[in-house]
Structures are given as structure tokens and as C-alpha cells.
N, C-alpha and C. Protein backbone atom coordinates (compact mmCIF):
# COMPACT_ATOMS: atom_id res chain seq x y z
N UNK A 1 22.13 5.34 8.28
CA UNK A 1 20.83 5.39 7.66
C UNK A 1 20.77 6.57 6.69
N UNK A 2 21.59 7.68 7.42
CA UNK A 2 21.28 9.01 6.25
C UNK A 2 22.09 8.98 4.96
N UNK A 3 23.25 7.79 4.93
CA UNK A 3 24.21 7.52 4.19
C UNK A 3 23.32 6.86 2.84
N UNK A 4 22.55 6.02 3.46
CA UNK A 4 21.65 4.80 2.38
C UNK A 4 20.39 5.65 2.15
N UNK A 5 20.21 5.91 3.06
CA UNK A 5 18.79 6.72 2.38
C UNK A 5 19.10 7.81 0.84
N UNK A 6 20.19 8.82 1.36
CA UNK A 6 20.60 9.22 0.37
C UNK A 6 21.81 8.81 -0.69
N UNK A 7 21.98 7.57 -0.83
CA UNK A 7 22.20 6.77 -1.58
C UNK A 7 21.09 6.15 -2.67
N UNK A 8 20.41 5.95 -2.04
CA UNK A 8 19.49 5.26 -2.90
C UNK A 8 18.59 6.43 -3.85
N UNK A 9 18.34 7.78 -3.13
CA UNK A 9 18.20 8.62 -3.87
C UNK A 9 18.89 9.14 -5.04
N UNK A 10 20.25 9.18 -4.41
CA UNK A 10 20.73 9.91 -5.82
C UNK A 10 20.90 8.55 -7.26
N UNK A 11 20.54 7.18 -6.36
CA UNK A 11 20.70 6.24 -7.76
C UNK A 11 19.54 6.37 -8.71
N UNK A 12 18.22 6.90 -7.63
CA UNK A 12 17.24 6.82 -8.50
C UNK A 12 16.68 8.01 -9.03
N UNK A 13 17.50 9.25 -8.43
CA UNK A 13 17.25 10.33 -9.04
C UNK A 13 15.28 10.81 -8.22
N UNK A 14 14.96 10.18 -6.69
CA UNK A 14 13.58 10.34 -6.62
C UNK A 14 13.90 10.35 -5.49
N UNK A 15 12.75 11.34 -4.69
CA UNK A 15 12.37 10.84 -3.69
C UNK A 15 12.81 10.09 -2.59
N UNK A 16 12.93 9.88 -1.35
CA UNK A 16 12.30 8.66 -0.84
C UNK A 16 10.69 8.54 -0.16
N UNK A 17 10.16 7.66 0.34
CA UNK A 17 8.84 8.07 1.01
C UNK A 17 8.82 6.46 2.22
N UNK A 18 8.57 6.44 3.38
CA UNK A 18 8.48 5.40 4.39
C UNK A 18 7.17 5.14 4.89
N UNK A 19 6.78 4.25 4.92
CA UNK A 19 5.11 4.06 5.55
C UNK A 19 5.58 4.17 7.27
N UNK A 20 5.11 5.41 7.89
CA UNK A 20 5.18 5.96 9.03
C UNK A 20 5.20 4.68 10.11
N UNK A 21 5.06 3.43 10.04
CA UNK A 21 4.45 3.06 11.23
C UNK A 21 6.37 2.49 11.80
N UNK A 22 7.08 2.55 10.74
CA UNK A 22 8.52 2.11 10.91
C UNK A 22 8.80 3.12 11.54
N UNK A 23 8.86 4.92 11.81
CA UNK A 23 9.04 5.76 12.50
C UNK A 23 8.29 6.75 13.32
N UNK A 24 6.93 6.24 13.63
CA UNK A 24 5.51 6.53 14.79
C UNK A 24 6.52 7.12 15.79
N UNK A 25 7.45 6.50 16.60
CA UNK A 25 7.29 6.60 17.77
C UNK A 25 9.00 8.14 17.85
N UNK A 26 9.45 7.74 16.35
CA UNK A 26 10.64 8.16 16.26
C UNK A 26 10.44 10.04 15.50
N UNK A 27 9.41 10.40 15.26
CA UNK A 27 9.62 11.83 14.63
C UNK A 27 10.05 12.74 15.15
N UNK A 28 10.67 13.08 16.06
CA UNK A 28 11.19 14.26 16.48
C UNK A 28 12.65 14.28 15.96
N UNK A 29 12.77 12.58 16.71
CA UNK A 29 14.34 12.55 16.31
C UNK A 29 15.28 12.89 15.01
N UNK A 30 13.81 12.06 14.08
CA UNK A 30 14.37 11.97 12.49
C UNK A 30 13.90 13.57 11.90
N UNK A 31 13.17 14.14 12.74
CA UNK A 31 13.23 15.90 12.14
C UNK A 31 14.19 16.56 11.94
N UNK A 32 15.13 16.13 13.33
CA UNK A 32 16.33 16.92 13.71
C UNK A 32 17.68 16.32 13.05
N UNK A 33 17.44 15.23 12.45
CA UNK A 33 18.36 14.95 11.37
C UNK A 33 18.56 14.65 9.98
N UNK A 34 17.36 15.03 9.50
CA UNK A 34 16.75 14.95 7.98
C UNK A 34 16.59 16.84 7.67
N UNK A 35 17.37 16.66 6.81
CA UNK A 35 17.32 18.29 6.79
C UNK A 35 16.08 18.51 5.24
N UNK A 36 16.05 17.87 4.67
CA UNK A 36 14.96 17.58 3.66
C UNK A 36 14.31 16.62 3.59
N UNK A 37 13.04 16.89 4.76
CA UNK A 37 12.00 16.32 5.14
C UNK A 37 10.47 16.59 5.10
N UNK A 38 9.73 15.91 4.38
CA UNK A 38 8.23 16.55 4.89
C UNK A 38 7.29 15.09 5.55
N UNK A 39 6.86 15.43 6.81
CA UNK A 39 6.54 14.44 7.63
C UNK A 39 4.64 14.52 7.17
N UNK A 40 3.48 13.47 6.52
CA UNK A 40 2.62 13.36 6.16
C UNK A 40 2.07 12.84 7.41
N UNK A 41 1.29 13.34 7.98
CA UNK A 41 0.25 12.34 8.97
C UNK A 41 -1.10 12.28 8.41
N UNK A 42 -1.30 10.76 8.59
CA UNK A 42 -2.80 10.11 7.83
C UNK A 42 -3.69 10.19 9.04
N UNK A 43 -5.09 11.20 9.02
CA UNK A 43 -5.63 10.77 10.59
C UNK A 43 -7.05 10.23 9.82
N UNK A 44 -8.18 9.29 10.89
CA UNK A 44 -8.52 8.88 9.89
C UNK A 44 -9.83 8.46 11.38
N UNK A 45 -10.71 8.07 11.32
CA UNK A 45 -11.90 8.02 11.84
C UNK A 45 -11.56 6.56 12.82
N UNK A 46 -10.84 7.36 14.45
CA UNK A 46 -10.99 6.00 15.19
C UNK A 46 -11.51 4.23 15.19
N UNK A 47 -13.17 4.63 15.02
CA UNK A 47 -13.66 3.43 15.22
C UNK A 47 -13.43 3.10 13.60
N UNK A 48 -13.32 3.64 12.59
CA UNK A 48 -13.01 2.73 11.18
C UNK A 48 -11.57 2.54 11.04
N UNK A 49 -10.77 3.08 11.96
CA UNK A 49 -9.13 2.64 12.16
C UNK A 49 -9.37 1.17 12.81
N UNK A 50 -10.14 1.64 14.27
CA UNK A 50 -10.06 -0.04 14.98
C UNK A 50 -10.77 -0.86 14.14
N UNK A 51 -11.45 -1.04 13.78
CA UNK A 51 -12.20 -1.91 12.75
C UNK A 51 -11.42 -2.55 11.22
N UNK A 52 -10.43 -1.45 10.64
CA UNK A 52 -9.54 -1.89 10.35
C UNK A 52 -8.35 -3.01 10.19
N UNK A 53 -8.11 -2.51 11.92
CA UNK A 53 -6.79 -3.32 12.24
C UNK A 53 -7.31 -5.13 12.65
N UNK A 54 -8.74 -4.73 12.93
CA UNK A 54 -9.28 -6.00 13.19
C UNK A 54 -9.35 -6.50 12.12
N UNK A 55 -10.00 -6.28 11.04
CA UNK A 55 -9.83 -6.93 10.06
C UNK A 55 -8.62 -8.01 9.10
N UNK A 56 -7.78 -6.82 9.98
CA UNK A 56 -6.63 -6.99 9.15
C UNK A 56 -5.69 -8.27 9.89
N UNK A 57 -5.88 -8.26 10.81
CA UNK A 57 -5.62 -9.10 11.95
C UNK A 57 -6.65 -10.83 11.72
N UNK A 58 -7.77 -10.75 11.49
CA UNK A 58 -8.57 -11.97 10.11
C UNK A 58 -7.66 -11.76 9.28
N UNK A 59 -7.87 -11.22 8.48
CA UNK A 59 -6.87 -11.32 7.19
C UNK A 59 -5.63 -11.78 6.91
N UNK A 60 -4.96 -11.10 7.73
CA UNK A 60 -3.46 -11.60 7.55
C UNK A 60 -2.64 -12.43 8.06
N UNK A 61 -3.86 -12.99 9.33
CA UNK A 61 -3.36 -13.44 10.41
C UNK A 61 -4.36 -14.89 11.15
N UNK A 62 -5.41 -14.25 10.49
CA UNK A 62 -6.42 -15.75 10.42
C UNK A 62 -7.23 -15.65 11.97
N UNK A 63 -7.04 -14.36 13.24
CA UNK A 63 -8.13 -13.97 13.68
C UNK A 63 -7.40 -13.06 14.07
N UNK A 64 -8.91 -12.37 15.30
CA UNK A 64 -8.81 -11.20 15.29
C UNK A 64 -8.15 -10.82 16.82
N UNK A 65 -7.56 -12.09 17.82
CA UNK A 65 -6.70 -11.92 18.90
C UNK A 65 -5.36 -11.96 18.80
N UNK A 66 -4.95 -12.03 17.34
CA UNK A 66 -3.71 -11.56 16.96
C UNK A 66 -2.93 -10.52 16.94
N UNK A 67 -2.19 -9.91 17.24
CA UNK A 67 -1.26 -8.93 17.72
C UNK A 67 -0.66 -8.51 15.95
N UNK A 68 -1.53 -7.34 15.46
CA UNK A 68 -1.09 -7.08 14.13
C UNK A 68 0.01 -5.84 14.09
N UNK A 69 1.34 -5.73 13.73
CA UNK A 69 1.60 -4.54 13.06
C UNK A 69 3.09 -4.44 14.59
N UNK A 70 3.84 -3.80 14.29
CA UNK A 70 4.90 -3.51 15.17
C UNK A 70 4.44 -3.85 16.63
N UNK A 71 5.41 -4.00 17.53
CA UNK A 71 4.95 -4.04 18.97
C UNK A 71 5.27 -2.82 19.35
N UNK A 72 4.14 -1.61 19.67
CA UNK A 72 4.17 -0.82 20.52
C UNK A 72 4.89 -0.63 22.07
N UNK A 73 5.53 0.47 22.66
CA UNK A 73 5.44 0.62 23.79
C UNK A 73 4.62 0.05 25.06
N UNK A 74 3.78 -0.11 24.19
CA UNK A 74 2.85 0.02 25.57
C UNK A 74 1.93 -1.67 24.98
N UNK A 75 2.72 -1.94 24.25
CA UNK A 75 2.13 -3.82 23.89
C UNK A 75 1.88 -4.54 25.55
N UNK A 76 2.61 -5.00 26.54
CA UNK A 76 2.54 -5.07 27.50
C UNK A 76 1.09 -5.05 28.08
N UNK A 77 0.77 -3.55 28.68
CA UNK A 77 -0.11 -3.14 28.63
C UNK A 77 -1.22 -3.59 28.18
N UNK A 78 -1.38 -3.97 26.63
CA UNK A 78 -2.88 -4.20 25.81
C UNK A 78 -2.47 -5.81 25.54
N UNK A 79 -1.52 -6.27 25.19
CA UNK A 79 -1.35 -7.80 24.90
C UNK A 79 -2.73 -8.74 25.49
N UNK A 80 -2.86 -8.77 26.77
CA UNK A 80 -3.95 -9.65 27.81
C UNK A 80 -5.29 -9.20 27.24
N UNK A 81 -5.41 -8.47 26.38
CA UNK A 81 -7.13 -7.32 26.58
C UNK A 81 -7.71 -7.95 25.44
N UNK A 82 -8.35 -8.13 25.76
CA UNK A 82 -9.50 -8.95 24.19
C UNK A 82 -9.45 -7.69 23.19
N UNK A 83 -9.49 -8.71 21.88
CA UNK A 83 -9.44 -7.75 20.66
C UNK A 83 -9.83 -6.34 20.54
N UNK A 84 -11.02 -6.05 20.85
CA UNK A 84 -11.58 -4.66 20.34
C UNK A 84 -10.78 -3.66 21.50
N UNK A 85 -10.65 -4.14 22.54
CA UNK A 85 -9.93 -2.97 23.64
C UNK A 85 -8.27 -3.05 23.45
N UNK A 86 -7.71 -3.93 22.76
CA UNK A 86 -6.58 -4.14 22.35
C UNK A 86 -6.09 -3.12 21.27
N UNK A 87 -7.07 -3.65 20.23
CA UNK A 87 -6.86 -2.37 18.81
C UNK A 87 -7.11 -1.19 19.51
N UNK A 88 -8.18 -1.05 20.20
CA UNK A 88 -8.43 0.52 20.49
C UNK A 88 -7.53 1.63 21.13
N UNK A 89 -6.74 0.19 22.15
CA UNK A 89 -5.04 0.43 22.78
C UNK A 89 -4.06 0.95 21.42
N UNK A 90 -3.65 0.02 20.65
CA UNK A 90 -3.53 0.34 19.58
C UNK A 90 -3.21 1.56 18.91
N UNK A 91 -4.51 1.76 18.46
CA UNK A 91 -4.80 2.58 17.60
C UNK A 91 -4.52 3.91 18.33
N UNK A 92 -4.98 4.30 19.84
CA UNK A 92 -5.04 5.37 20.65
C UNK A 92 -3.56 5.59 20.96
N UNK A 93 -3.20 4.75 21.32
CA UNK A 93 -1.62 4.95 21.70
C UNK A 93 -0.44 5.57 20.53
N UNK A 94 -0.63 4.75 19.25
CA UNK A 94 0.19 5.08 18.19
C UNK A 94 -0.11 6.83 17.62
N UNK A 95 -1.88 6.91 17.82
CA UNK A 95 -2.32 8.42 17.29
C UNK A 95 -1.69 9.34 18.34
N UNK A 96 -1.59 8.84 19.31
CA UNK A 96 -0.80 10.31 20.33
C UNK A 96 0.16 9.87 20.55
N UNK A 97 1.08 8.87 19.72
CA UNK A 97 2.60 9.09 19.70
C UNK A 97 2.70 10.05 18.59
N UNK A 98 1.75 9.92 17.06
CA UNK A 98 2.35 10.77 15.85
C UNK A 98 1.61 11.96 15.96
N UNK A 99 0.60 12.37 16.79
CA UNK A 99 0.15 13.57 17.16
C UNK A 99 0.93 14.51 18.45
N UNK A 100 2.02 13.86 19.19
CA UNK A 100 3.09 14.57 19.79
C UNK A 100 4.21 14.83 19.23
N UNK A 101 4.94 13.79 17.79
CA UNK A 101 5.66 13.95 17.28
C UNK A 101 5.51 15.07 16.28
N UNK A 102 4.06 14.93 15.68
CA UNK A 102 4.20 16.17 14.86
C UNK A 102 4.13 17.31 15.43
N UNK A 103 3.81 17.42 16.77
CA UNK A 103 3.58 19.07 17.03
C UNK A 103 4.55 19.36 17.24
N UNK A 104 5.62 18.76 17.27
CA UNK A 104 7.40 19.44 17.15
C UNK A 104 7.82 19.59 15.75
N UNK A 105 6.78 19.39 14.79
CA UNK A 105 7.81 19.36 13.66
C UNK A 105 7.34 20.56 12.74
N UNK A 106 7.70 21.63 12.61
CA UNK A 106 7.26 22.99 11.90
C UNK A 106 6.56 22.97 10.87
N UNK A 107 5.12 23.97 10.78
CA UNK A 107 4.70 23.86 10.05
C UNK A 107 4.56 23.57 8.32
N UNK A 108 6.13 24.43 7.69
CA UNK A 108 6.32 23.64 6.47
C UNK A 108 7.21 22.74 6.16
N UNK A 109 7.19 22.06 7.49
CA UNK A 109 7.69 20.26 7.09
C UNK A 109 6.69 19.66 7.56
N UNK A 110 5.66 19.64 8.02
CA UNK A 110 4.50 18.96 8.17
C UNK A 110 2.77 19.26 6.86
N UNK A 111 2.43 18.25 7.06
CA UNK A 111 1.25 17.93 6.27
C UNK A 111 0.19 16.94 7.06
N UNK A 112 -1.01 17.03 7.27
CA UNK A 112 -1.82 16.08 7.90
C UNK A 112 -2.89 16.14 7.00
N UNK A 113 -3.19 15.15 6.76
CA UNK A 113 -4.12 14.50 5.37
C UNK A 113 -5.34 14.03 6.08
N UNK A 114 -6.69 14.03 5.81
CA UNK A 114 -7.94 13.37 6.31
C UNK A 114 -8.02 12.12 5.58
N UNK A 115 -7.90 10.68 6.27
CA UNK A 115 -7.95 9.62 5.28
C UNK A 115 -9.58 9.75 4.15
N UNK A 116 -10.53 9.80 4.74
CA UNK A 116 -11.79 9.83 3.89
C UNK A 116 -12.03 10.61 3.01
N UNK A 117 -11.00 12.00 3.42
CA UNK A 117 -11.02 13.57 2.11
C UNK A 117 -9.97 12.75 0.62
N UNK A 118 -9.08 12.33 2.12
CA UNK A 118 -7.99 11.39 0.41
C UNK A 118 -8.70 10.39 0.05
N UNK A 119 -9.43 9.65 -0.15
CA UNK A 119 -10.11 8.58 -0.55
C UNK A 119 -11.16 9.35 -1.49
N UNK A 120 -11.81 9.93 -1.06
CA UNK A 120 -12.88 10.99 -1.76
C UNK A 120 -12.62 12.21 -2.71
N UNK A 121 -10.89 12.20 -2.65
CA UNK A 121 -10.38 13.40 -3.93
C UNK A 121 -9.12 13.64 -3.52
N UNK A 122 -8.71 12.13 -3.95
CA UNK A 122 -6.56 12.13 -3.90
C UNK A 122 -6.38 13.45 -4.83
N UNK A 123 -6.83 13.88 -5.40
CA UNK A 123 -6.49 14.71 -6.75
C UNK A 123 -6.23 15.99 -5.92
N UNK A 124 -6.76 15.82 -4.93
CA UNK A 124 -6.66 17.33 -4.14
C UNK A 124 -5.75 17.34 -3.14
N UNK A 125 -5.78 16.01 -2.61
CA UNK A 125 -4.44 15.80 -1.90
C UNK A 125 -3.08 15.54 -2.40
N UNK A 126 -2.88 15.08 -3.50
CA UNK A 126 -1.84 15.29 -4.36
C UNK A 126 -1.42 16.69 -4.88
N UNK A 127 -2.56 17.69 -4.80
CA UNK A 127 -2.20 19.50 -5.02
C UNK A 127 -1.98 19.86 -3.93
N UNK A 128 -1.91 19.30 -2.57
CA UNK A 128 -1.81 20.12 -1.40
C UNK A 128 0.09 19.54 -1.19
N UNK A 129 0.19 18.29 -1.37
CA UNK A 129 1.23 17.82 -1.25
C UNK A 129 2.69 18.34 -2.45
N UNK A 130 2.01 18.61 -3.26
CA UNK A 130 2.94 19.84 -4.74
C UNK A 130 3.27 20.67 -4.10
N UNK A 131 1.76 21.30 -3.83
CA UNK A 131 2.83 22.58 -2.63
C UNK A 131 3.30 22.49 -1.83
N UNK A 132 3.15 21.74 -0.77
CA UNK A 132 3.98 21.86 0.38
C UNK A 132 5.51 21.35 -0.20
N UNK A 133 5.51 20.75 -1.49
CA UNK A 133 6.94 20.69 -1.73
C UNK A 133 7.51 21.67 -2.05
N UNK A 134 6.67 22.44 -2.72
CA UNK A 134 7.00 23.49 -3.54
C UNK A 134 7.40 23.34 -5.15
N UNK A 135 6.54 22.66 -5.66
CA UNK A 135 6.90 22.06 -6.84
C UNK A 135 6.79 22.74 -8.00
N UNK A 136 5.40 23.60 -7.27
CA UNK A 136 4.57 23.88 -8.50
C UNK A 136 3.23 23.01 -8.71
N UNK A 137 2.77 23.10 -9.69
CA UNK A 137 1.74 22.57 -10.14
C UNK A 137 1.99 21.20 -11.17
N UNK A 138 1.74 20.06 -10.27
CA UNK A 138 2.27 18.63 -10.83
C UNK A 138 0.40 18.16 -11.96
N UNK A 139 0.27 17.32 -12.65
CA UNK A 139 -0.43 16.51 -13.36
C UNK A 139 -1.08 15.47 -12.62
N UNK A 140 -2.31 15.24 -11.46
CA UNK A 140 -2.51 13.91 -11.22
C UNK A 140 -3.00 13.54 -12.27
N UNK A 141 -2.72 11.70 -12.07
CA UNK A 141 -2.87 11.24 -12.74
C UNK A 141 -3.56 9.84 -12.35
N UNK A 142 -4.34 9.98 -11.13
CA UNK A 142 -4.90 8.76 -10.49
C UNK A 142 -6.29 8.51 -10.77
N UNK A 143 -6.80 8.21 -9.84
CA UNK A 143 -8.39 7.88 -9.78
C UNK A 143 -8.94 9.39 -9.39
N UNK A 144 -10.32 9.39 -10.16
CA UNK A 144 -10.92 10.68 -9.52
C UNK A 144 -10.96 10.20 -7.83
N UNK A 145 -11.71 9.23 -7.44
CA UNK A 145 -11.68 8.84 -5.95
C UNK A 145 -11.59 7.28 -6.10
N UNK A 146 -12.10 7.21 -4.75
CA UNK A 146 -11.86 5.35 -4.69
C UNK A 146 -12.53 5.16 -2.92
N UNK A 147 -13.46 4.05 -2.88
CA UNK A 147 -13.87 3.72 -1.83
C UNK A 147 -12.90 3.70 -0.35
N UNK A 148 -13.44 4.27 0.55
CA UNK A 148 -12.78 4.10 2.16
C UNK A 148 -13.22 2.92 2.24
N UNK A 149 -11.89 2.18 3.02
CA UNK A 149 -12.11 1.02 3.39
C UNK A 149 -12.71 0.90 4.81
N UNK A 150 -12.77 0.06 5.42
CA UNK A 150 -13.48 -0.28 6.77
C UNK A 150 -14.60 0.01 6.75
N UNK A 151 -15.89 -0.32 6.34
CA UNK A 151 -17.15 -0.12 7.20
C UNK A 151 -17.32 -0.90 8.08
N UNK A 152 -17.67 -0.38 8.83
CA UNK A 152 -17.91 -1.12 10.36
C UNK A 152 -18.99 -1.52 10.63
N UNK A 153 -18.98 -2.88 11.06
CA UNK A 153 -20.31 -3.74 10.73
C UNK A 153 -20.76 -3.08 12.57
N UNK A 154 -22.62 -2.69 12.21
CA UNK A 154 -22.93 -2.10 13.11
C UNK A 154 -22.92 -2.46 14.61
N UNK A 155 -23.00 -4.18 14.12
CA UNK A 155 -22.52 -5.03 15.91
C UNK A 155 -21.34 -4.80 16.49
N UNK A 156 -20.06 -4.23 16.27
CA UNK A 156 -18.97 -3.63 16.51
C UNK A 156 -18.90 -2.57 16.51
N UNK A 157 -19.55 -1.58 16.08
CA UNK A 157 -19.70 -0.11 16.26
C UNK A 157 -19.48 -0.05 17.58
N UNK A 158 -20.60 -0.12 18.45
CA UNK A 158 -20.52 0.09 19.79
C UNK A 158 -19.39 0.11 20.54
N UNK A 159 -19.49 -1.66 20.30
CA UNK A 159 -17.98 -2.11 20.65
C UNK A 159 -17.00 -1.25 21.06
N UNK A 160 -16.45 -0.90 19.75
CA UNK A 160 -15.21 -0.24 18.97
C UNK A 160 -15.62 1.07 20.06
N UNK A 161 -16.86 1.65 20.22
CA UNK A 161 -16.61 3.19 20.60
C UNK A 161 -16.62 2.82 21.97
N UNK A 162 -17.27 2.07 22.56
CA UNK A 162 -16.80 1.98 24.50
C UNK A 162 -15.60 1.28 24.63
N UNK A 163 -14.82 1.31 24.14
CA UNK A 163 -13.73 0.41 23.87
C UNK A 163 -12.34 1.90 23.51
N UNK A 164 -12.82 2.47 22.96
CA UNK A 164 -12.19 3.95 22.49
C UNK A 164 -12.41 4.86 23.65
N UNK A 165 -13.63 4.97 24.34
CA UNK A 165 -13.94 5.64 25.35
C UNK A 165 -12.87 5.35 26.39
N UNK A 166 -11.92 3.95 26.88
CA UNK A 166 -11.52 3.62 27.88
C UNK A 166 -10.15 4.04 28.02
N UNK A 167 -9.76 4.76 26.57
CA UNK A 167 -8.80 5.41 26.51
C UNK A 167 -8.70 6.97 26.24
N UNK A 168 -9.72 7.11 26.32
CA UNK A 168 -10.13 8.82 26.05
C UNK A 168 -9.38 9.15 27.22
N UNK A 169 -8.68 10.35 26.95
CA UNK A 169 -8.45 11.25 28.37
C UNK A 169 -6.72 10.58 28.67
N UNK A 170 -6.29 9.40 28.25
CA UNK A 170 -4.77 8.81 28.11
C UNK A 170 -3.71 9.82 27.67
């Protein structure tokens, strides 16, 4: 993997970057063998995460007792549980796999981003992320902001939070 990864770098002369959910459960490991690494964690407002994945689970999948996104550890476990206590499994389980993984990973190889602060001024999260490379001072060049997704329709609010509650304390 460290062969192709940095393969493909030096063809493109960039970067690489992975959408975390391919290595959630794996960051400690890949700390200790990525010697030029900076690990980003997205944290982001529980019940508009579960509300999310529900959605996304309609969406991509055509309802919402569908099993969206990698099989977790602990799938088993939440598979049988009706939707909203399922995602909330989910969602709770994966946040304190990448909230144990990062607390092993030193402060300047780590970054944790507020999804709604990045939605509300990437421009600032793109200057926090310069530095932590150490770049210097880069040019954004995006949107001033851009809408958070998920509002949570208020008949699921509840839901979503006694449903989050049943894993509080996990």
C-alpha cells in the first residue's frame, strides 16, 4: 500500500487525501507507518449526522432500513434495530472508533474540523489546514460558505436524540 500510495504521488507530483471511513477503525496503525501524515477528523452534530445517514440510506438505497456505508464492528450488534437506533449505533460507534484513534496520533499530525464552522467559512478551514502543513499562506479559492446539509425534520429530532441517548455512556 505504501509502495502505490507513493507511487501515485510522485506521478502526480500531489498529495494524496482518503475519505476516512476506508480507515475509521485503522488510525493508529496507519500513524505508525505513514511517516508524512496529517490525519483530519470531521466532527459534526450527532442528531444531523444520524439524520444524514438516514437520508442517505432513501437516497442511495431507496429506504431507510438499509444498512448504508462499510460494515462496522459492531454491524451484528445494530443490524436487527430499526433505523433510527441503527444509525445512532452507527454513527456512535464509528465517532469513538476515530475519537480513540486520534488521541494516539500527535498533535501536529492531527487536525479536527467542526463540520458546520467548515460549511460556514471553508476559507478558514482551508488556513488552518496551510498551516498545519506548513505551507505558508495558500489562496482559497472556493465558496465564501455553502449550506449544512441535514436539517432534521422536527418529527425525528426526538427520535434521533433518545435513540443517541441509548448509546451515551458506550
Amino acid at each position: 500500500m505504501l509502495a502505490e500510495l507513493a507511487g501515485m504521488m510522485d506521478v502526480f507530483q500531489k498529495p494524496f487525501a482518503a475519505k476516512g471511513m476506508l480507515f475509521n477503525y485503522n488510525i493508529p496503525f496507519l500513524d505508525s507507518i505513514f511517516d508524512k501524515a496529517l490525519f483530519i477528523q470531521i466532527r459534526r452534530d450527532p442528531v444531523s449526522n444520524v439524520a444524514s445517514v438516514l437520508e442517505a440510506r432513501k437516497r442511495q438505497l431507496g429506504n431507510e432500513a438499509a444498512w448504508y456505508s462499510f460494515r462496522i464492528p459492531e454491524y451484528e450488534e445494530l443490524k436487527d434495530l430499526n433505523p433510527v437506533l441503527q444509525a445512532a449505533g452507527q454513527v456512535t460507534y464509528i465517532n469513538k472508533a476515530v475519537s480513540a484513534g486520534m488521541s494516539r496520533v500527535s498533535e501536529e499530525r492531527k487536525l479536527v474540523v467542526d463540520y458546520e464552522r467548515f460549511c460556514a467559512n471553508p476559507g478558514g478551514c482551508y488556513s488552518d489546514l496551510v498551516a498545519k502543513l506548513g505551507m505558508g499562506e495558500g489562496a482559497y479559492a472556493g465558496p465564501h460558505s455553502f449550506p449544512a446539509s441535514g436539517l432534521v425534520d422536527q418529527k425525528k429530532y426526538g427520535a434521533i436524540e433518545a435513540a443517541l441517548a441509548e448509546y451515551s455512556g458506550r
